[in-house]
Protein backbone atom coordinates (compact mmCIF):
# COMPACT_ATOMS: atom_id res chain seq x y z
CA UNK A 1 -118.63 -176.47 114.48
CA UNK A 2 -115.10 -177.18 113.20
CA UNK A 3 -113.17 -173.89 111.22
CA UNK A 4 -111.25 -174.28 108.26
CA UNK A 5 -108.83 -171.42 107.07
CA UNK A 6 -108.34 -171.86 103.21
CA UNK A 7 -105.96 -169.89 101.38
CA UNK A 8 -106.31 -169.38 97.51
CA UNK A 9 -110.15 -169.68 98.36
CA UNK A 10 -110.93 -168.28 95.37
CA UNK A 11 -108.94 -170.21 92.72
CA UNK A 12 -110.52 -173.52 91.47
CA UNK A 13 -109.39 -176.31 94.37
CA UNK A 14 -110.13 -173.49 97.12
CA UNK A 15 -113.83 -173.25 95.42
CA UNK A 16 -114.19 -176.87 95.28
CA UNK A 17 -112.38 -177.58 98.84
CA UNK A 18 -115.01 -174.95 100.07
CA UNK A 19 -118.02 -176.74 98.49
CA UNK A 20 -116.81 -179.87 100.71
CA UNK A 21 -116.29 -178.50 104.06
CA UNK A 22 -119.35 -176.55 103.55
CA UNK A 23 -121.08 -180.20 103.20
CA UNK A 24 -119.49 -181.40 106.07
CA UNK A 25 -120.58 -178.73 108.05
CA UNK A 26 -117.72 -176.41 108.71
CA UNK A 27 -117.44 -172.72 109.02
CA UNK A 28 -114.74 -171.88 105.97
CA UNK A 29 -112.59 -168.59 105.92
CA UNK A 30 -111.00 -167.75 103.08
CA UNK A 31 -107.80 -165.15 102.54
CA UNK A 32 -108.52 -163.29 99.26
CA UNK A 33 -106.03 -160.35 98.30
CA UNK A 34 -107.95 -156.73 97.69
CA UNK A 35 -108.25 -156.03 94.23
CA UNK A 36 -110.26 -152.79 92.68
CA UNK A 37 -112.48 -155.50 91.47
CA UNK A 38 -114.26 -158.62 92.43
CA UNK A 39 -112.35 -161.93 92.16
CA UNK A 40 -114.83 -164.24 93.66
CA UNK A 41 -116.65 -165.69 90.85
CA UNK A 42 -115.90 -169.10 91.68
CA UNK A 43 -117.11 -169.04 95.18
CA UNK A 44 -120.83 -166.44 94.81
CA UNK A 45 -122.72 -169.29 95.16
CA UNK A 46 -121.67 -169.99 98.41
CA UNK A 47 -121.45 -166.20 99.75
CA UNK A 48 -123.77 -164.90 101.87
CA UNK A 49 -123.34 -161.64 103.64
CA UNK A 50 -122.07 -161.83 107.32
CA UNK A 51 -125.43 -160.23 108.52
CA UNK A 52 -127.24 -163.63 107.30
CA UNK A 53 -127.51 -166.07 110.59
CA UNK A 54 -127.01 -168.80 107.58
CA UNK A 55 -123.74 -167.60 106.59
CA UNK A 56 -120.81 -169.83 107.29
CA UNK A 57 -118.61 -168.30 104.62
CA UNK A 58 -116.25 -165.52 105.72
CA UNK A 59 -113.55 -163.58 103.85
CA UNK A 60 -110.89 -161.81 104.93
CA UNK A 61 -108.41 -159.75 103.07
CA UNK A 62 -104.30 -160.57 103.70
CA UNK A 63 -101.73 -161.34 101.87
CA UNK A 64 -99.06 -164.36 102.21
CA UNK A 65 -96.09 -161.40 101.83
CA UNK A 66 -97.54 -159.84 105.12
CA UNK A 67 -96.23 -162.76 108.16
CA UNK A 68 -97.60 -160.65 110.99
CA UNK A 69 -101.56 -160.13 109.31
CA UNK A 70 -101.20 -163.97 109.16
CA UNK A 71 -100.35 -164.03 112.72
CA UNK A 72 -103.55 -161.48 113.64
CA UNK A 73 -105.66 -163.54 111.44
CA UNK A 74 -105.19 -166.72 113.14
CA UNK A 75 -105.61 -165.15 116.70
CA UNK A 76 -109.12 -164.02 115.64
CA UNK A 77 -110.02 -167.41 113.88
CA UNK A 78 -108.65 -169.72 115.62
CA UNK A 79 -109.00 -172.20 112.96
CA UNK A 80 -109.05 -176.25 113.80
CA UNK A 81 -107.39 -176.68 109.75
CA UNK A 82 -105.43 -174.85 107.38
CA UNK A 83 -105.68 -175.50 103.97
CA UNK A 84 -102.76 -173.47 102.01
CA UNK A 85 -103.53 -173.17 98.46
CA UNK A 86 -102.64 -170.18 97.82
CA UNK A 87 -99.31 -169.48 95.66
CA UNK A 88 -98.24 -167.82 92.23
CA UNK A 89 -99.04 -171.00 90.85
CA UNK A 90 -98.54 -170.46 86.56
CA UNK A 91 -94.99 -172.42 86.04
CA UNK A 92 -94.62 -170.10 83.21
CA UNK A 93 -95.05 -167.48 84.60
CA UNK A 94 -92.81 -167.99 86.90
CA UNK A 95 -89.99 -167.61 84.81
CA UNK A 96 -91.20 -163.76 84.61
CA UNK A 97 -91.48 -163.57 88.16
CA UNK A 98 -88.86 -165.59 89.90
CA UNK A 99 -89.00 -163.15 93.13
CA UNK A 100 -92.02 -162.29 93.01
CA UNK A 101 -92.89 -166.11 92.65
CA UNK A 102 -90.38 -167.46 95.24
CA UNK A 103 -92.01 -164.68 97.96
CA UNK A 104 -95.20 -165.97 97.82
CA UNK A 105 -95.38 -169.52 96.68
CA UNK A 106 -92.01 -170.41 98.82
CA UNK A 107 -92.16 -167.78 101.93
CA UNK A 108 -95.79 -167.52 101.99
CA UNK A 109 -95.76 -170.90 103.57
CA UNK A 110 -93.17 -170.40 105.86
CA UNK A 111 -94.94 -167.32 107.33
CA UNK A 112 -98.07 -169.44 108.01
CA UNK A 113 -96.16 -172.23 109.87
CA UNK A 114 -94.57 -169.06 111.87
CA UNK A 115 -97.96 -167.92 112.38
CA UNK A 116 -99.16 -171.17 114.03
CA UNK A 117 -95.87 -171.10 116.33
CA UNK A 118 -96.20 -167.97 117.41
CA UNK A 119 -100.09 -167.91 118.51
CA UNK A 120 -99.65 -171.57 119.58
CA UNK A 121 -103.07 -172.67 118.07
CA UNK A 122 -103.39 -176.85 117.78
CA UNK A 123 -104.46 -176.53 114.13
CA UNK A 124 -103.91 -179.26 111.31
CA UNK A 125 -101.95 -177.97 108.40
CA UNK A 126 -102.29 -179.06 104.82
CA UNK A 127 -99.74 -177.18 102.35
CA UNK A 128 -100.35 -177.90 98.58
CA UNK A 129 -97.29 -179.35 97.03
CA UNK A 130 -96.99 -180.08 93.09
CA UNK A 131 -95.63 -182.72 90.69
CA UNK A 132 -93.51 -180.10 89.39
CA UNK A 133 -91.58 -180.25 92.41
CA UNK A 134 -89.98 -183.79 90.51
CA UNK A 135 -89.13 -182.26 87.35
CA UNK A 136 -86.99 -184.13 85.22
CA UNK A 137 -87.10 -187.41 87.76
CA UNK A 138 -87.91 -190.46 85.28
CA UNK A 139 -91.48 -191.72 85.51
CA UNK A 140 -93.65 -193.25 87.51
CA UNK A 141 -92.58 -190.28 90.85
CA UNK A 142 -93.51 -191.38 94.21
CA UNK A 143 -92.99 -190.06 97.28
CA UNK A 144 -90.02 -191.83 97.63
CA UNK A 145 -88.71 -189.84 94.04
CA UNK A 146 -85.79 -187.26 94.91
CA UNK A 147 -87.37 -183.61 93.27
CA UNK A 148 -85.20 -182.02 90.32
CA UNK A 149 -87.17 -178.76 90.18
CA UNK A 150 -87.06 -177.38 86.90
CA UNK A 151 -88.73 -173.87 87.38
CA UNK A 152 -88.81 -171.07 89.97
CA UNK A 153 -92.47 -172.19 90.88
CA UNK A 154 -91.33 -175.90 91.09
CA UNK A 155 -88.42 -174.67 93.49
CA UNK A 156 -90.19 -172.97 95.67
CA UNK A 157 -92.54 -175.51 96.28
CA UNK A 158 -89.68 -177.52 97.19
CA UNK A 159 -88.76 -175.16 99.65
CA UNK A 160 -92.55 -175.21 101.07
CA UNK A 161 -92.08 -178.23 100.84
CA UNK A 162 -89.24 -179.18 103.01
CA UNK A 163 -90.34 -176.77 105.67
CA UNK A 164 -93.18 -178.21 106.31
CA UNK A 165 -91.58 -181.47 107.18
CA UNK A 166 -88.86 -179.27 109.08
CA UNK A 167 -91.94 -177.59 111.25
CA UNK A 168 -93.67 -180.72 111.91
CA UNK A 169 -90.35 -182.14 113.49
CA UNK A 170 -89.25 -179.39 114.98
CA UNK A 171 -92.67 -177.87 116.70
CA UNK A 172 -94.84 -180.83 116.34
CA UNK A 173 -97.32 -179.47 114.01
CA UNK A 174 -99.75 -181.57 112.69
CA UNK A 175 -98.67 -180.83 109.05
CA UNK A 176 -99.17 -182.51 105.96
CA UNK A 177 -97.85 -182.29 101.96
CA UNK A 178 -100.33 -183.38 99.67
CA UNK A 179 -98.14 -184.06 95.99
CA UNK A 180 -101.02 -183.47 93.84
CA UNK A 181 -100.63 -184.02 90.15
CA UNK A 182 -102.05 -181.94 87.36
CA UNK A 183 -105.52 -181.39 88.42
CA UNK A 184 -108.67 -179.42 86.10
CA UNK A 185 -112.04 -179.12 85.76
CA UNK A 186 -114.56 -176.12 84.02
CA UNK A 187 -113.35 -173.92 86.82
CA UNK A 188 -109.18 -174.18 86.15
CA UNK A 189 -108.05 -170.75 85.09
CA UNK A 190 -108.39 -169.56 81.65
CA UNK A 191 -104.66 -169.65 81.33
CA UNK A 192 -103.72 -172.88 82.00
CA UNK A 193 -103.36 -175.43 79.10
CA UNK A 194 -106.35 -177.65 79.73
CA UNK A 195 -108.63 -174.60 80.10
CA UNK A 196 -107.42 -172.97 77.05
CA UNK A 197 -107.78 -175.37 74.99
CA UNK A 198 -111.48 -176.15 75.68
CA UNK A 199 -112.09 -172.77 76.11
CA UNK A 200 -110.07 -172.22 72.49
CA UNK A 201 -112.03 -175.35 71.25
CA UNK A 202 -115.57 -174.58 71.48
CA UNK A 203 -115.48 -170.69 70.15
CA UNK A 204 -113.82 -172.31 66.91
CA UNK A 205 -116.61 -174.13 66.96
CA UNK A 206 -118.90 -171.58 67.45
CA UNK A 207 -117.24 -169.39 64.79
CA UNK A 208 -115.78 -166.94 67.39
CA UNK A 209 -112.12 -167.62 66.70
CA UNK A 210 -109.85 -169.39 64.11
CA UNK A 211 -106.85 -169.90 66.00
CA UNK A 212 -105.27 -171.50 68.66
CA UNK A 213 -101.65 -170.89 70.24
CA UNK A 214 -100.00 -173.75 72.32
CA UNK A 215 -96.23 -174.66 73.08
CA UNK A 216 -95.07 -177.88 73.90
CA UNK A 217 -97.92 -179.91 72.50
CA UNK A 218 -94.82 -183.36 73.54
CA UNK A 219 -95.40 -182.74 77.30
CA UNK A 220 -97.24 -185.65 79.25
CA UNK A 221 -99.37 -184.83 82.28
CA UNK A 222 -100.77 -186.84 84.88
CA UNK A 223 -104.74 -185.01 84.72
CA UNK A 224 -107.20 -185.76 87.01
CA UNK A 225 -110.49 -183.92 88.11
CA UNK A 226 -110.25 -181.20 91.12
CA UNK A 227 -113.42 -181.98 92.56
CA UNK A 228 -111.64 -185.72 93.45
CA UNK A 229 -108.36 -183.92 94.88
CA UNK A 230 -110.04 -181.64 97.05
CA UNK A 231 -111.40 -184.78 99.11
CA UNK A 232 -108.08 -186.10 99.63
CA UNK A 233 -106.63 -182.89 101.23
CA UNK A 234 -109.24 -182.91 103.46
CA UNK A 235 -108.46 -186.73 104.11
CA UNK A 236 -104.79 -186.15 104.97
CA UNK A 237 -106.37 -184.04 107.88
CA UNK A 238 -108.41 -186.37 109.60
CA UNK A 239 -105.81 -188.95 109.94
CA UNK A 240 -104.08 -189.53 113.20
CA UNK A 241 -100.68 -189.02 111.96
CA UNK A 242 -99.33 -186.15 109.42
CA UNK A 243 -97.35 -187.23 106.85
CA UNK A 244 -97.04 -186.58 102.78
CA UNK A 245 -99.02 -187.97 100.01
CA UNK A 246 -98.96 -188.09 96.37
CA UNK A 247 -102.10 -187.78 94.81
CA UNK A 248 -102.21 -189.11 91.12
CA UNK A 249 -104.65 -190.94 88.48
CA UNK A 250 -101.45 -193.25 87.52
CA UNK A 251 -101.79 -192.37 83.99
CA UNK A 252 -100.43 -190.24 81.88
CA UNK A 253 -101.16 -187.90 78.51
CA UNK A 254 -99.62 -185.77 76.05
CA UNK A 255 -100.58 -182.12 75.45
CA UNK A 256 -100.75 -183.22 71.77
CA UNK A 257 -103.41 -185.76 73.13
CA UNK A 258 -105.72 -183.95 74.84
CA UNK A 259 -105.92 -181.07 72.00
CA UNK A 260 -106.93 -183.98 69.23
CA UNK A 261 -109.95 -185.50 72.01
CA UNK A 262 -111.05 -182.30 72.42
CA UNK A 263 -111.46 -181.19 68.72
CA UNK A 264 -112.57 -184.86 68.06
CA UNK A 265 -115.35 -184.41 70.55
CA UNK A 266 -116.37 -181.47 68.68
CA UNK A 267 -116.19 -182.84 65.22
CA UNK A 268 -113.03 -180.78 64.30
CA UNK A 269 -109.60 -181.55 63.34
CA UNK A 270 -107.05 -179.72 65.45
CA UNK A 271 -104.73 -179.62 62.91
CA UNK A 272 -106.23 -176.90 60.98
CA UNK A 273 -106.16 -174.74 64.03
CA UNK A 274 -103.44 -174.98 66.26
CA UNK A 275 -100.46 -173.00 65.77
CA UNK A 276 -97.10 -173.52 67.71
CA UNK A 277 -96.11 -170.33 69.46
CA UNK A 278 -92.37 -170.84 70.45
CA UNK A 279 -93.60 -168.00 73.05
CA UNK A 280 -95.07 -170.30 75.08
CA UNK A 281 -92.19 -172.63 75.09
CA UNK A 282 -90.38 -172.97 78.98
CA UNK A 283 -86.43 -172.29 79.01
CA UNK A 284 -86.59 -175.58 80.67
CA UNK A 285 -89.36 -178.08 80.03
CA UNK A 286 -90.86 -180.98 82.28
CA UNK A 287 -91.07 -184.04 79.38
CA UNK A 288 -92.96 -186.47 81.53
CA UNK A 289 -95.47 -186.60 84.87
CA UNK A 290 -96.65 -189.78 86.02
CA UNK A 291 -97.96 -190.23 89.71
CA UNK A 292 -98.07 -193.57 91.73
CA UNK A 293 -100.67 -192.89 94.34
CA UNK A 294 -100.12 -196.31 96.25
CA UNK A 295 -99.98 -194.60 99.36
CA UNK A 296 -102.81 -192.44 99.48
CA UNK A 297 -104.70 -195.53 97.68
CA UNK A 298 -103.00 -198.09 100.47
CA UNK A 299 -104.06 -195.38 103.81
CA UNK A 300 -106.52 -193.01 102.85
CA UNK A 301 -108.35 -195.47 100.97
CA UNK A 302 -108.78 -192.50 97.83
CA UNK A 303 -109.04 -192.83 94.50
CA UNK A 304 -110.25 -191.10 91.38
CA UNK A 305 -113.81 -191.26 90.22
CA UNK A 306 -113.22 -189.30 86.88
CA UNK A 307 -111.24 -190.65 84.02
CA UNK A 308 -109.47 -189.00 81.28
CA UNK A 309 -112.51 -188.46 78.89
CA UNK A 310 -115.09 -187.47 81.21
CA UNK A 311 -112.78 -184.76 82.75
CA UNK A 312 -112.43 -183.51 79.10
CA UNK A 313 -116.38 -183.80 78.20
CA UNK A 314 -116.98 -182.06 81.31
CA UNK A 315 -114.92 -179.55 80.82
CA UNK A 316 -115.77 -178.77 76.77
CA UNK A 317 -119.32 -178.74 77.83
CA UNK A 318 -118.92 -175.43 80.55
CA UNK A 319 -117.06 -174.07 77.96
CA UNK A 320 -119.23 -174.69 75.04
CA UNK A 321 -122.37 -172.77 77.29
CA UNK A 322 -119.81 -169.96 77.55
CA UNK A 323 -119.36 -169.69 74.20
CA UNK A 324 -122.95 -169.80 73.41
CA UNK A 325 -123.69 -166.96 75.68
CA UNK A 326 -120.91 -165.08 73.75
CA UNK A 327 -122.08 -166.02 70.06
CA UNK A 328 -125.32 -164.69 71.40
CA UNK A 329 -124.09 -161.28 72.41
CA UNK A 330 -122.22 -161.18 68.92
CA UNK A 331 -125.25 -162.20 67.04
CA UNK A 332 -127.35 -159.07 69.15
CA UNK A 333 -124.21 -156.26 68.27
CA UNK A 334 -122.28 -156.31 71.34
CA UNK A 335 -118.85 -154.94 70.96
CA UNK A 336 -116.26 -154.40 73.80
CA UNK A 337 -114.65 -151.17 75.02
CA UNK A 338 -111.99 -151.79 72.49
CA UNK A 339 -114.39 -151.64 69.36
CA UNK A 340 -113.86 -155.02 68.39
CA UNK A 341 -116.58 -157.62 68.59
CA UNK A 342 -116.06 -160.03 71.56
């Protein structure tokens, strides 16, 4: 049985990527950071406890800011593939936290490549690169596009980046960067500008709330579904040879357009209900994504199986169940700890 060691394993493409290796019959261990309360939401459903002879799901609590727990953790796994996916991964955030940011996004993959020197394991490495990496680079990026960061999170990842092809030279490590662009689905965090505005969407809907706050509504995105990305990593890591991929739908969309499909799915006009927060503006903006995926297309033989509107119908209808459950705890009384109804 063939281990996989998955980092973020609890964010939305670990959940996903664990779904897939599960099907494919691996035994998946997943990093998760302790926390005085559960963070696993997206992966219960595939939890069971150790003491279950059906279990194939372990967890194991590190950190990427701790480079000799990594080291310990892959002398007791001994894992054949290493997904990294975890990182401080909100760009906007990461204009908050620069260090903090740079630490673990940038340094947390250099530890792990130092943890597969030192113990020697053959293990294939995937580390999860981003489109941000090309910043202001004109449209369409490729691999061949030179990367002008334009964030802390974006340059870090450019440091991960780089250092994984400086590894795989230098120690002949089978590693690999997969370039994915914006990728979402029902499980994308909350804070993210996909998620919120589905999640936004469907309580105006629903009467819960009258207002929604976005920033750049100008941006254009490259979106495709996570469920289709997750494949791909795990494609880069059966091939013969490492080497870097972007991973891409080939189109591209404005902010501004996905708010008005959303609210025009749901019979609304965004208009009335989206306020411009400069708040949520970046000091300095990416204007335009737009992946060519030739490559991965050309050798891995991928491509996407959800477009543009099904990604958003799928989506707005998690949400809208959400908000159902929550217009039915409103309609019974509940209020939260705060005294306000939630």
């Amino acid at each position: 049985m063939k281990k996989a060691l998955i980092t973020g394993i609890t964010g939305q493409d670990g959940s996903y990527l664990a779904e897939l290796l599960l099907g494919k019959g691996y035994e998946v261990h997943g990093l998760i950071r302790r926390a005085s309360t559960f963070n696993t939401e997206r992966i219960d459903h595939l939890y069971k406890d150790f003491h279950d002879p059906q279990a194939r799901v372990y967890l194991h609590y590190g950190d990427l800011s701790v480079g000799g727990q990594l080291t310990d953790l892959l002398h007791d796994i001994k894992p054949h593939e290493i997904y990294h996916l975890g990182a401080q991964s909100h760009v906007r955030v990461s204009f908050d936290m620069p260090e903090y940011t740079s630490d673990i996004t940038g340094l947390g993959t250099l530890r792990l490549l130092e943890a597969i020197r030192k113990t020697g394991i053959q293990v294939k490495f995937y580390q999860a690169s981003s489109s941000e990496m090309f910043g202001s680079a004109p449209p369409p990026q490729s691999e061949q596009t030179p990367f002008q960061p334009r964030s802390p999170y974006a340059a870090a990842k450019v440091f991960s980046y780089h250092v994984v092809k400086n590894y795989r030279d230098a120690y002949d490590i089978f590693a690999c960067n997969g370039i994915l662009f914006n990728h979402e689905s029902p499980r994308r965090g909350e804070t993210f500008v996909t998620r919120k505005i589905t999640r936004a969407a469907t309580q105006i809907k629903l009467g819960l709330k009258d207002r929604l706050y976005l920033g750049n509504l100008d941006a254009k995105r490259d979106w495709g579904f996570a469920g289709d990305y997750v494949e791909v990593m795990w494609l880069m890591l059966q091939q013969d040879e490492p080497d870097d991929y972007v991973i891409a739908t080939g189109e591209t969309h404005s902010v501004k357009e996905f708010v008005q499909k959303v609210f025009e799915k749901l019979g609304l006009d965004y208009k009335k209900y989206v306020v411009i927060d400069p708040r949520y503006f970046r000091p300095t903006e990416v204007d335009v994504l737009l992946g060519d995926a030739g490559k991965a297309r050309q050798k891995l033989h991928w491509q996407p199986t959800v477009d543009f509107d099904r990604l958003i119908e799928m989506m707005i209808e998690a949400d809208m169940e959400m908000a159902k459950k929550e217009k039915t705890l409103l309609d019974a009384g509940y209020t939260n700890n705060r005294g306000n109804r939630d």
